[in-house]
N, C-alpha and C. Protein backbone atom coordinates (compact mmCIF):
# COMPACT_ATOMS: atom_id res chain seq x y z
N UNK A 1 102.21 111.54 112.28
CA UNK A 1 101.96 112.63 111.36
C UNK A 1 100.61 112.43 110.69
N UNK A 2 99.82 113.51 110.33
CA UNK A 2 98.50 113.39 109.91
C UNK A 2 99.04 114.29 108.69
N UNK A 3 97.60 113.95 107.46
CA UNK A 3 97.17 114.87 105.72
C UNK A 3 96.11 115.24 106.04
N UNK A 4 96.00 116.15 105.73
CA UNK A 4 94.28 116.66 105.34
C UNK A 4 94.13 116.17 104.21
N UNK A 5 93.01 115.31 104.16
CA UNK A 5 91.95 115.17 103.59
C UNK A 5 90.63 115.60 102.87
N UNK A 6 90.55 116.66 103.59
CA UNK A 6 89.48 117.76 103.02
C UNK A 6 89.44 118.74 103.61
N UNK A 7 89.51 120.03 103.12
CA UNK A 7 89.99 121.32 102.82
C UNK A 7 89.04 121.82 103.91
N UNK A 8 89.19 123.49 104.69
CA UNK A 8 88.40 123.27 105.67
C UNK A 8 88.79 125.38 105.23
N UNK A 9 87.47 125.87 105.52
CA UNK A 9 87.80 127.24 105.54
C UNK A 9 87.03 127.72 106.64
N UNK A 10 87.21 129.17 106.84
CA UNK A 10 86.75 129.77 108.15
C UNK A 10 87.04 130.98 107.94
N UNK A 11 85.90 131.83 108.97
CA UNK A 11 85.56 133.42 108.47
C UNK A 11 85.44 134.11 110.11
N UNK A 12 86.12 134.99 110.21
CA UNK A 12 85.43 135.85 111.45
C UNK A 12 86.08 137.16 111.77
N UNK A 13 84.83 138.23 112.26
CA UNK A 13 85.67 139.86 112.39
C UNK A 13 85.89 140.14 113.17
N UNK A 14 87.15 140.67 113.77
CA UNK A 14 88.04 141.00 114.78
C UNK A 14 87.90 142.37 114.93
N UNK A 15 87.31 143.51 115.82
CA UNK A 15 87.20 144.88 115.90
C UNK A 15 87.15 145.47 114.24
N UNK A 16 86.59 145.00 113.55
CA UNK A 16 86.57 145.78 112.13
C UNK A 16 87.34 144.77 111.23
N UNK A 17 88.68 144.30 111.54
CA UNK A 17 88.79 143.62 110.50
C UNK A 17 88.37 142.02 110.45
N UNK A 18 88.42 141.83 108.87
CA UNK A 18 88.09 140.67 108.25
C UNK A 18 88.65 139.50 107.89
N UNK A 19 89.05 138.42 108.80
CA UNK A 19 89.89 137.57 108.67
C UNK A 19 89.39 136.01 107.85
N UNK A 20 89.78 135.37 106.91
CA UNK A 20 89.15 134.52 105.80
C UNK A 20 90.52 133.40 106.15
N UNK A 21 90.32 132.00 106.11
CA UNK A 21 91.48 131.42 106.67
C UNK A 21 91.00 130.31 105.22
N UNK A 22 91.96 129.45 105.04
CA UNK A 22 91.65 128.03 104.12
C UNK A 22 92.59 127.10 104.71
N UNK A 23 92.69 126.03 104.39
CA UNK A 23 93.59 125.27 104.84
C UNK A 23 93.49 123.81 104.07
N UNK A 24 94.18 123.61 103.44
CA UNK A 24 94.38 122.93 102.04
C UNK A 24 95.61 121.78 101.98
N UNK A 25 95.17 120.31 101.56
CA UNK A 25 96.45 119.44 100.62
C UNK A 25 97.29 119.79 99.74
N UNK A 26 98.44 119.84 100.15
CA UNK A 26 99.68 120.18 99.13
C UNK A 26 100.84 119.39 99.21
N UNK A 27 101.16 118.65 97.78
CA UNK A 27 102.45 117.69 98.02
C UNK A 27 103.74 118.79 97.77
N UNK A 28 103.50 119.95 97.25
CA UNK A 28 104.83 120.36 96.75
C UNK A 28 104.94 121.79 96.66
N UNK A 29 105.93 122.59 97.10
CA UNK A 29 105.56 124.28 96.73
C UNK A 29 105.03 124.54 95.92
N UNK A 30 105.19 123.60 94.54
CA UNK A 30 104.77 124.15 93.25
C UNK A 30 103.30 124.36 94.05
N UNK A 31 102.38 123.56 94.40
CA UNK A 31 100.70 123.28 94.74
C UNK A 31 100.84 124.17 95.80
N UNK A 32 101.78 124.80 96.87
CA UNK A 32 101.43 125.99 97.76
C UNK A 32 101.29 127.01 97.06
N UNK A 33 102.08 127.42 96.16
CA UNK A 33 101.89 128.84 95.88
C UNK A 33 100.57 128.54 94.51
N UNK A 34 100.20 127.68 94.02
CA UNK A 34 99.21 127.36 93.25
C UNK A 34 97.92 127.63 94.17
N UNK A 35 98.30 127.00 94.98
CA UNK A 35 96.68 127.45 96.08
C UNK A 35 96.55 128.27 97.12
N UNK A 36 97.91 129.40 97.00
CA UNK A 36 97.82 130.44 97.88
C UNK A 36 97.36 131.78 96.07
N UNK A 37 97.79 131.62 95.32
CA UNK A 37 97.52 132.27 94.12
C UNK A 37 96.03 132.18 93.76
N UNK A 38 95.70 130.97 93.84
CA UNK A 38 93.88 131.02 94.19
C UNK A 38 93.28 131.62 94.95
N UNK A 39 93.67 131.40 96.13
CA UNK A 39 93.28 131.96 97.24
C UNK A 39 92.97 134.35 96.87
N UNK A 40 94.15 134.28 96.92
CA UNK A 40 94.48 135.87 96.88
C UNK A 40 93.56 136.19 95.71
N UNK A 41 93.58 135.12 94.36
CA UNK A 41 92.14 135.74 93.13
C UNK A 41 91.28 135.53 93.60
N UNK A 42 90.53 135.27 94.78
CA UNK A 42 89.34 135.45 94.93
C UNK A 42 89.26 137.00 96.31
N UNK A 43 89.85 136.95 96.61
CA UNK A 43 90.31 138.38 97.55
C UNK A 43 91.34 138.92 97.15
N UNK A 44 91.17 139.68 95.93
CA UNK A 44 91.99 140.84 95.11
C UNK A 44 92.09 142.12 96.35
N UNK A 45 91.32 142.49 97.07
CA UNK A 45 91.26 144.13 98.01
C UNK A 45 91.41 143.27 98.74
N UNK A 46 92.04 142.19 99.49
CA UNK A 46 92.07 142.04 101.19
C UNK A 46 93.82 143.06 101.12
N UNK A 47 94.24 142.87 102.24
CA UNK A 47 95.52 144.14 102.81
C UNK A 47 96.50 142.78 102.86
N UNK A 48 96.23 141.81 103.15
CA UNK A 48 97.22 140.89 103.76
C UNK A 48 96.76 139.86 103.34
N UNK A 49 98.03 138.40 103.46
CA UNK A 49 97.34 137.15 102.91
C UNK A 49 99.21 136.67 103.65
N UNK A 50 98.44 136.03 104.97
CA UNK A 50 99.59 135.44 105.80
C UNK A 50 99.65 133.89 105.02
N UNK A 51 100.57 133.03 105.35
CA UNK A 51 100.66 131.96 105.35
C UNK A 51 101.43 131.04 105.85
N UNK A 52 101.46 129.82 105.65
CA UNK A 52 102.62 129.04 106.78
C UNK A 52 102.12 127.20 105.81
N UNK A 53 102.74 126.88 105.96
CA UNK A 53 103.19 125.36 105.25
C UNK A 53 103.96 124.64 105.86
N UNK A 54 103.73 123.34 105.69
CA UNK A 54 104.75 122.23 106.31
C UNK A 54 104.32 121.27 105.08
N UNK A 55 105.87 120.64 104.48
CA UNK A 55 105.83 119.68 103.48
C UNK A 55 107.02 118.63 103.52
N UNK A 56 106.43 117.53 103.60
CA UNK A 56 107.22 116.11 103.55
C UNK A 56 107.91 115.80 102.30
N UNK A 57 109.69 115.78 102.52
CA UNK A 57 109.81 115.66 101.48
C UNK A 57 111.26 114.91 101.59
N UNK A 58 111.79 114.17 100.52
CA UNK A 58 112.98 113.44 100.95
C UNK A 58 113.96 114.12 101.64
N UNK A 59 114.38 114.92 101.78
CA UNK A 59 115.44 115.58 102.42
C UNK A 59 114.68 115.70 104.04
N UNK A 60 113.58 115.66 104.19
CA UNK A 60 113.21 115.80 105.70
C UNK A 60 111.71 116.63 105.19
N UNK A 61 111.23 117.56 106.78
CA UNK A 61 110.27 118.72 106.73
C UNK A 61 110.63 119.82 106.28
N UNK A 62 109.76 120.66 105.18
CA UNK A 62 110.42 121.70 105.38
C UNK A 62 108.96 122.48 105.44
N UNK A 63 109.40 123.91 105.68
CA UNK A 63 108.62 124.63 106.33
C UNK A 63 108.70 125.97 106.70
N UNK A 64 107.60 126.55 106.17
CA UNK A 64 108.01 128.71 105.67
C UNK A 64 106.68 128.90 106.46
N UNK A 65 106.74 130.30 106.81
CA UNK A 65 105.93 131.07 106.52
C UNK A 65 106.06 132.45 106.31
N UNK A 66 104.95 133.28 106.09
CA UNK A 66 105.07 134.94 106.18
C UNK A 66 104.14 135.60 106.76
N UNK A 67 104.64 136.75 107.23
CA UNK A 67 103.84 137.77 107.88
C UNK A 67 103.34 138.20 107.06
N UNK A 68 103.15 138.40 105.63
CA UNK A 68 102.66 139.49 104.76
C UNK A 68 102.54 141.01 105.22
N UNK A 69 103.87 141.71 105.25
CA UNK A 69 103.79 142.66 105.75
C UNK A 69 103.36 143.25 107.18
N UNK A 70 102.71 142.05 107.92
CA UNK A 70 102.23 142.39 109.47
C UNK A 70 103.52 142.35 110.13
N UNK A 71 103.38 143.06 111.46
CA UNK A 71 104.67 143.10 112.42
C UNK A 71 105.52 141.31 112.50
N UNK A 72 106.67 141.38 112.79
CA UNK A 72 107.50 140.45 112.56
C UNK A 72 106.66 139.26 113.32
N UNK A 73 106.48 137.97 112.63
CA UNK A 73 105.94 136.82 114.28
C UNK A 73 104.74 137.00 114.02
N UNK A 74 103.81 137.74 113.80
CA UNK A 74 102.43 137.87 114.44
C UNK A 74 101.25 137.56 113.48
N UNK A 75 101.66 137.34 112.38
CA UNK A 75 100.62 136.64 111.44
C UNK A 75 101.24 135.02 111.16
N UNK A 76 102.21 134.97 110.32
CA UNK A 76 102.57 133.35 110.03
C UNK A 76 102.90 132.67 110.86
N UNK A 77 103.68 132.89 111.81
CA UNK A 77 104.73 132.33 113.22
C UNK A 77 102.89 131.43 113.80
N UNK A 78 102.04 132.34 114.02
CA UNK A 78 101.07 131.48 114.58
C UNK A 78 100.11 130.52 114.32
N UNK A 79 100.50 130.29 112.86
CA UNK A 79 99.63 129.34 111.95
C UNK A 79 100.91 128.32 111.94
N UNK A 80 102.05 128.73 111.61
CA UNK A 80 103.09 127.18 111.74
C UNK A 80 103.41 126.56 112.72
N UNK A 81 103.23 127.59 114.10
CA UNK A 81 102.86 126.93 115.15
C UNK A 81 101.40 125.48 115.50
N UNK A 82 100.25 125.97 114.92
CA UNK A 82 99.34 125.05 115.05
C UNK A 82 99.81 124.17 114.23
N UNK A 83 100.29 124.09 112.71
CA UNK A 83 100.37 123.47 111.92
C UNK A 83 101.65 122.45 112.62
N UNK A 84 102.49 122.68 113.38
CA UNK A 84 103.26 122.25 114.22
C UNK A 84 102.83 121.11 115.46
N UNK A 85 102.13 121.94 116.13
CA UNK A 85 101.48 121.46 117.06
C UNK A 85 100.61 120.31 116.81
N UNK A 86 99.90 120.32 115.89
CA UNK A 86 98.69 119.26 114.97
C UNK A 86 99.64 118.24 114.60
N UNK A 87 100.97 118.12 114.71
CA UNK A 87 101.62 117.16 113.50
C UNK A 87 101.14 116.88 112.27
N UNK A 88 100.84 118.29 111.19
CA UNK A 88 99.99 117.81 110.19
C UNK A 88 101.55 118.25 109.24
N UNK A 89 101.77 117.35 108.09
CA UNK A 89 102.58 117.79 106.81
C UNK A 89 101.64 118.11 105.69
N UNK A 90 102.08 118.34 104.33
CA UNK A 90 101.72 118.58 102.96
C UNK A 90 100.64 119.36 103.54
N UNK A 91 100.51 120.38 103.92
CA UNK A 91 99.39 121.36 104.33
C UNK A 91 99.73 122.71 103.94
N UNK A 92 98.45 123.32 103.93
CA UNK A 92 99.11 124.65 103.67
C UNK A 92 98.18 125.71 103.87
N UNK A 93 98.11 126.57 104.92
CA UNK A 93 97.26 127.56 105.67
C UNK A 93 97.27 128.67 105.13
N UNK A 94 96.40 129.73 104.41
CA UNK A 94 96.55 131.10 104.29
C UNK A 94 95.37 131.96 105.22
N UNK A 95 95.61 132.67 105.54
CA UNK A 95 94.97 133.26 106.41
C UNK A 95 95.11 135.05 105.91
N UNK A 96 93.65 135.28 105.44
CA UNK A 96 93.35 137.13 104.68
C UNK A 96 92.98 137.95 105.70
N UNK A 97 93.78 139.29 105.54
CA UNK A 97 93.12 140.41 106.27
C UNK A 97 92.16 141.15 105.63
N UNK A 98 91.70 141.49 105.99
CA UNK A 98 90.56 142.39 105.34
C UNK A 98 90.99 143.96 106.55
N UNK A 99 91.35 144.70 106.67
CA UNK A 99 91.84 145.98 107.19
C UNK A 99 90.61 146.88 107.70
N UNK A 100 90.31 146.71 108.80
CA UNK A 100 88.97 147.56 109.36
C UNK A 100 89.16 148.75 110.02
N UNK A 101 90.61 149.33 110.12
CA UNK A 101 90.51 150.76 110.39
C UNK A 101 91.14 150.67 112.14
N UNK A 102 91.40 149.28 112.82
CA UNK A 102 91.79 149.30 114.07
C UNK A 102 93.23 148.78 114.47
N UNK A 103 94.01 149.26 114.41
CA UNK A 103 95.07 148.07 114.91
C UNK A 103 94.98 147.24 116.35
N UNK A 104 95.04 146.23 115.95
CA UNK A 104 94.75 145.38 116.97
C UNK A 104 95.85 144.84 117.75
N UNK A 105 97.42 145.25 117.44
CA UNK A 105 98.28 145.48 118.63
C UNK A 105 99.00 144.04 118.24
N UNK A 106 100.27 143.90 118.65
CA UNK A 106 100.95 142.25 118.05
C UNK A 106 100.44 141.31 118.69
N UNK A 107 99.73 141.33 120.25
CA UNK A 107 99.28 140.50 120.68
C UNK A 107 98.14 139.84 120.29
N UNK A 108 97.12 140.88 119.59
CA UNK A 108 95.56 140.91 119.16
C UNK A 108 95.56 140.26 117.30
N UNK A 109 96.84 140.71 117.22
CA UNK A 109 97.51 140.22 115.72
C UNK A 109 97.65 138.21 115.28
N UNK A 110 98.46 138.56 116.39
CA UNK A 110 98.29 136.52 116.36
C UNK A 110 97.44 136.06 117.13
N UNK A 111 96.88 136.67 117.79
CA UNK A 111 95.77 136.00 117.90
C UNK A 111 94.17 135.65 117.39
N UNK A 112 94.29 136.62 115.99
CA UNK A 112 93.69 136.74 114.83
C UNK A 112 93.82 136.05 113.99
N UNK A 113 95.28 135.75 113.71
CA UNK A 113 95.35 135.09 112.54
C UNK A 113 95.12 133.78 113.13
N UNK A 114 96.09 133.62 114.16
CA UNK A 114 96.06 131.57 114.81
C UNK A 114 94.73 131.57 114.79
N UNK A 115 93.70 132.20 115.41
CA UNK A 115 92.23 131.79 115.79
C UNK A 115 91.20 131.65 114.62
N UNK A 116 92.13 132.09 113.45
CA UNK A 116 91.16 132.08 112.35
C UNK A 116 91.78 130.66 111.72
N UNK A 117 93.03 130.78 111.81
CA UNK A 117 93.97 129.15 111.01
C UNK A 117 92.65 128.29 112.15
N UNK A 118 92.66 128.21 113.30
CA UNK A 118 92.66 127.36 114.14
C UNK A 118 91.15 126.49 113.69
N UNK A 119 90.18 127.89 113.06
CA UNK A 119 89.04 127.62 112.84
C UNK A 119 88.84 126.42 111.41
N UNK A 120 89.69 127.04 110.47
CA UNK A 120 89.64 126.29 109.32
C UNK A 120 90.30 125.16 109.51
N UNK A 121 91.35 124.74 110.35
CA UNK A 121 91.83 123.88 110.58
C UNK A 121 90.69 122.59 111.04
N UNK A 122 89.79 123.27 112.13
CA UNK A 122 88.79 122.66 112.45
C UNK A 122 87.76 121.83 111.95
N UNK A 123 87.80 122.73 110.77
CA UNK A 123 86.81 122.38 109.35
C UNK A 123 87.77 120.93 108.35
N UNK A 124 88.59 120.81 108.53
CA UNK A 124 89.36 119.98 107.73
C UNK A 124 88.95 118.45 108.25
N UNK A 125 88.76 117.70 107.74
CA UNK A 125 89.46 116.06 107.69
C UNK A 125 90.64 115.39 107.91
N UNK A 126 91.22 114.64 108.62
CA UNK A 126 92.60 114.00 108.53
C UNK A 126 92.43 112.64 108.85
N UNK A 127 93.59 112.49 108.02
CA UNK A 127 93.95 110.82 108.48
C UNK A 127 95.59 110.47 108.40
N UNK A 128 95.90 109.72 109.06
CA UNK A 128 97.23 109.64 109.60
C UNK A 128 97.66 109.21 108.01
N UNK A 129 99.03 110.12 107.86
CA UNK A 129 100.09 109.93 107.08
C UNK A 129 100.49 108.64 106.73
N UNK A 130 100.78 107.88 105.86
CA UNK A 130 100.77 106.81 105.17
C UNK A 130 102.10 106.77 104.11
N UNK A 131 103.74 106.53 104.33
CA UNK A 131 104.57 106.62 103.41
C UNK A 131 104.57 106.21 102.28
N UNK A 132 104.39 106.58 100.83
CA UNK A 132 104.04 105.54 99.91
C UNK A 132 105.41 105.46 98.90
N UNK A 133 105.82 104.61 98.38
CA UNK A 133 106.72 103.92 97.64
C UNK A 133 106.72 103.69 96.30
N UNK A 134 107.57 103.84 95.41
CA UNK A 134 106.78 103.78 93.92
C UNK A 134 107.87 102.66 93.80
N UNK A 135 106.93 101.77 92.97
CA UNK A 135 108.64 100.30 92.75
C UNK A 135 107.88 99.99 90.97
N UNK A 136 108.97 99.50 90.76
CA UNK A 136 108.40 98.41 89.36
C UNK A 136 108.23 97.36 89.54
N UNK A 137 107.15 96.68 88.60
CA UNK A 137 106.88 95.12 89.05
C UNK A 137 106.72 94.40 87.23
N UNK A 138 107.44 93.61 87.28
CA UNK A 138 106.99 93.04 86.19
C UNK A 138 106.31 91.11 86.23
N UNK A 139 104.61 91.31 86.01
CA UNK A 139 104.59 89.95 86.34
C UNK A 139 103.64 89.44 85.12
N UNK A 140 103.22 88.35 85.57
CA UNK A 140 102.60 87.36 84.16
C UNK A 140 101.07 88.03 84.23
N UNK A 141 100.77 87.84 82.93
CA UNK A 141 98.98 88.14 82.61
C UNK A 141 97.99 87.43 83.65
N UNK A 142 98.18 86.57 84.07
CA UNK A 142 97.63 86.40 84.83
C UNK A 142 97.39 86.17 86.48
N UNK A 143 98.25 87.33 86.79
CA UNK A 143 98.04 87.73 87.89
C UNK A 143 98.06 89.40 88.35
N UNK A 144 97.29 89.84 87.21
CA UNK A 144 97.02 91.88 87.35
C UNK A 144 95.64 91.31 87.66
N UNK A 145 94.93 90.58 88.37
CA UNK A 145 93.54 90.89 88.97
C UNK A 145 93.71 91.04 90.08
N UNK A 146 95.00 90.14 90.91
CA UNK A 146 95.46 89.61 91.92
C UNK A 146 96.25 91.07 92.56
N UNK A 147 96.76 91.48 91.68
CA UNK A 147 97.86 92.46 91.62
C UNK A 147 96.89 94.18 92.17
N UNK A 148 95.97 94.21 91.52
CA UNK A 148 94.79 94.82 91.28
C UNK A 148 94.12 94.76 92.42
N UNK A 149 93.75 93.49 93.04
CA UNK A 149 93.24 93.63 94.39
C UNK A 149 94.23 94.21 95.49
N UNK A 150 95.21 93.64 95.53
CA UNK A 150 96.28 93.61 96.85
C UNK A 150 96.51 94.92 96.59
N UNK A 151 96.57 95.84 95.48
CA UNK A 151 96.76 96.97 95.45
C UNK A 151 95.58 97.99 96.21
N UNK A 152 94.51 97.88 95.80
CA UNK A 152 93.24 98.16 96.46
C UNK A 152 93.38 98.30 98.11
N UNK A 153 93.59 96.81 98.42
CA UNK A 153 93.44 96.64 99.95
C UNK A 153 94.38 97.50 100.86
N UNK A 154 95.28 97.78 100.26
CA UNK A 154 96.66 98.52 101.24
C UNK A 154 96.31 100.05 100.55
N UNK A 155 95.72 100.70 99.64
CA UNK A 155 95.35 101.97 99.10
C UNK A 155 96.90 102.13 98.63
N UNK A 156 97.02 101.30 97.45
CA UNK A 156 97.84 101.65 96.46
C UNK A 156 97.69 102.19 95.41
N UNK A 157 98.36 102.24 94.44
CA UNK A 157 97.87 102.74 92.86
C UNK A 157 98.27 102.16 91.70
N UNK A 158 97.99 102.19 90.29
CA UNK A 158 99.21 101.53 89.40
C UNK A 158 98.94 102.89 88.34
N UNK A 159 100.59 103.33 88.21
CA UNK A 159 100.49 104.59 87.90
C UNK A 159 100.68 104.22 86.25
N UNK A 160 101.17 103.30 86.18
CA UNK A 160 101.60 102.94 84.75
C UNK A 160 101.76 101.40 84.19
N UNK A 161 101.61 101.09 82.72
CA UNK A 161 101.83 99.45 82.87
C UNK A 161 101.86 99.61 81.10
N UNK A 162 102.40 99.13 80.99
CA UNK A 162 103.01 98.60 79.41
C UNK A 162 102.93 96.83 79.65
N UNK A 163 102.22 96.63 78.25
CA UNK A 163 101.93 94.88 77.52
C UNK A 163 102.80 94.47 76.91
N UNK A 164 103.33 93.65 77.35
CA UNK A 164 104.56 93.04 76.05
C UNK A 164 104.42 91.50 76.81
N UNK A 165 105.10 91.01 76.44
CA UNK A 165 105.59 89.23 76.54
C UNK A 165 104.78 89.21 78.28
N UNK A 166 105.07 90.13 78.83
CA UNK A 166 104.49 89.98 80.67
C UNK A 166 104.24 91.54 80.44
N UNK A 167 103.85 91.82 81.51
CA UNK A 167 103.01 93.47 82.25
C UNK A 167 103.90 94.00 82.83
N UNK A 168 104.48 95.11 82.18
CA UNK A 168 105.67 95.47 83.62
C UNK A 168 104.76 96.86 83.95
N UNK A 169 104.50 96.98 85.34
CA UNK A 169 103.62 97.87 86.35
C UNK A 169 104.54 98.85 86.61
N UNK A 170 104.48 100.07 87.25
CA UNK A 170 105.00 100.87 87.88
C UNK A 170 103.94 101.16 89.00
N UNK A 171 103.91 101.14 90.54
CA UNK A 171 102.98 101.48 91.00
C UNK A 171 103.35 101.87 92.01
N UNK A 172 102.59 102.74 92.82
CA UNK A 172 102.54 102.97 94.20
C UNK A 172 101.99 102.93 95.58
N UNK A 173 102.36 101.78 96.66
CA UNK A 173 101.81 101.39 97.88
C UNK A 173 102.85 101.94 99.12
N UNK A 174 102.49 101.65 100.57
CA UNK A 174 102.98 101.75 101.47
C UNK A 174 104.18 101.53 101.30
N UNK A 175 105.00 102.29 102.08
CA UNK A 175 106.54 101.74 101.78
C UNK A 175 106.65 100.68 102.73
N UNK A 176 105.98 100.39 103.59
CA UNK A 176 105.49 99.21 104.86
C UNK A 176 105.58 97.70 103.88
N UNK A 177 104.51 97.92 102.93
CA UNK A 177 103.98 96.27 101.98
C UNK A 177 104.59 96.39 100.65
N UNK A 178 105.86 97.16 100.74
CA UNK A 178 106.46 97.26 99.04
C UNK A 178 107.68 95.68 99.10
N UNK A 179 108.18 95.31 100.24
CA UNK A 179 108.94 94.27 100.26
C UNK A 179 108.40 93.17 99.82
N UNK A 180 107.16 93.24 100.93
CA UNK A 180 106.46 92.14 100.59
C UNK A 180 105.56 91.84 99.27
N UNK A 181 105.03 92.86 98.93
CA UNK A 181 104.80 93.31 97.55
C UNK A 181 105.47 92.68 96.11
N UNK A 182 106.96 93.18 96.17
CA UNK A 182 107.83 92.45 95.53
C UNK A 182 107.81 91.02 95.34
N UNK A 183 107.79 90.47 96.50
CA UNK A 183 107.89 89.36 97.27
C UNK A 183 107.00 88.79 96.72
N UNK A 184 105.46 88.65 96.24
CA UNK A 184 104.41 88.06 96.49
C UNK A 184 104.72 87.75 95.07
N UNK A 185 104.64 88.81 94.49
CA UNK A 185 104.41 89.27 92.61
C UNK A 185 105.39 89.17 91.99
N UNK A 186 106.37 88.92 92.43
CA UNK A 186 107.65 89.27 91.42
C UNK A 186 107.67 87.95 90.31
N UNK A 187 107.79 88.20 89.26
CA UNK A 187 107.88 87.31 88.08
C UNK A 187 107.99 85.95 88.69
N UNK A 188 109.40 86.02 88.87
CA UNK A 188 110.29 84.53 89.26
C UNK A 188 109.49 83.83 90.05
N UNK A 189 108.65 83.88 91.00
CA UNK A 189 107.33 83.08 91.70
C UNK A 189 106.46 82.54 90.47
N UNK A 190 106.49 82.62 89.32
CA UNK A 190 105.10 81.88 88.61
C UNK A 190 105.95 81.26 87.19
């Protein structure tokens, strides 16, 4: 499974109409419809604003899209397809019509919208998916430099940490190096 990394957009006109694609990081619906709501304020007059998402989440994948009013299948169906096909999660594709006066037929339809997802997709960055783990750690003062590095090296985080008698951490690394993690740092070692 691959994330985007960096956001990737794309533009091109199909017999008259105007197709605008983005394709964006999102951990959570709340952040899809946050950056499909962006999206649409900056194209207030487009006719349409397809979309399609795939998001990793404890219960499994889940995963929508919509036609925005286009014939059934022929706008979203072909962006969750790539988004499918790519093995990409936490993503999230919108793809704008701009309405040029032609209908371009259900076949000419998805192949508008996929070719415009396909483009911004293009434009994006990825790097393979990485499970991350949030644990508590509580260890002695003198070993948060230690703690601090090993966190670094595996692209962890420390989301939180309260001072008292020892440091108790809250942080987040691979769910791969959280055993060992434990393991290295845990109080009872020092």
């Amino acid at each position: 499974m691959q994330i985007i990394v960096q956001a990737g957009f794309a533009e091109q006109t199909i017999t008259k109409s105007r197709f605008i694609a983005m394709a964006v990081s999102c951990a959570s619906e709340r952040e899809v419809g946050q950056a499909l709501r962006a999206f649409a304020a900056k194209h207030q007059s487009a006719h349409h604003l397809a979309y399609a998402f795939r998001l990793k989440t404890e219960e499994g994948i889940v995963q929508r899209f919509s036609d925005a009013g286009e014939p059934s299948g022929t706008a979203g169906m072909p962006v969750l397809k790539l988004l499918e096909g790519r093995n990409l999660i936490n993503v999230c594709v919108g793809v704008i019509r701009y309405y040029g006066g032609i209908n371009l037929g259900t076949g000419g339809l998805a192949r508008a919208y996929g070719g415009t997802a396909k483009l911004a997709l293009d434009e994006t960055k990825v790097a393979d998916y990485v499970e991350m783990k949030t644990i508590k750690l509580t260890i002695a003062y003198n070993q948060m430099d230690f703690v601090t590095r090993a966190l670094a090296k595996c692209n962890g985080a420390i989301f939180d940490k309260a001072f008292n008698e020892h440091i108790d951490l809250i942080v987040s690394l691979p769910a791969n190096d959280a055993g060992d993690f434990i393991n290295r740092f845990s109080l009872k070692n020092y």
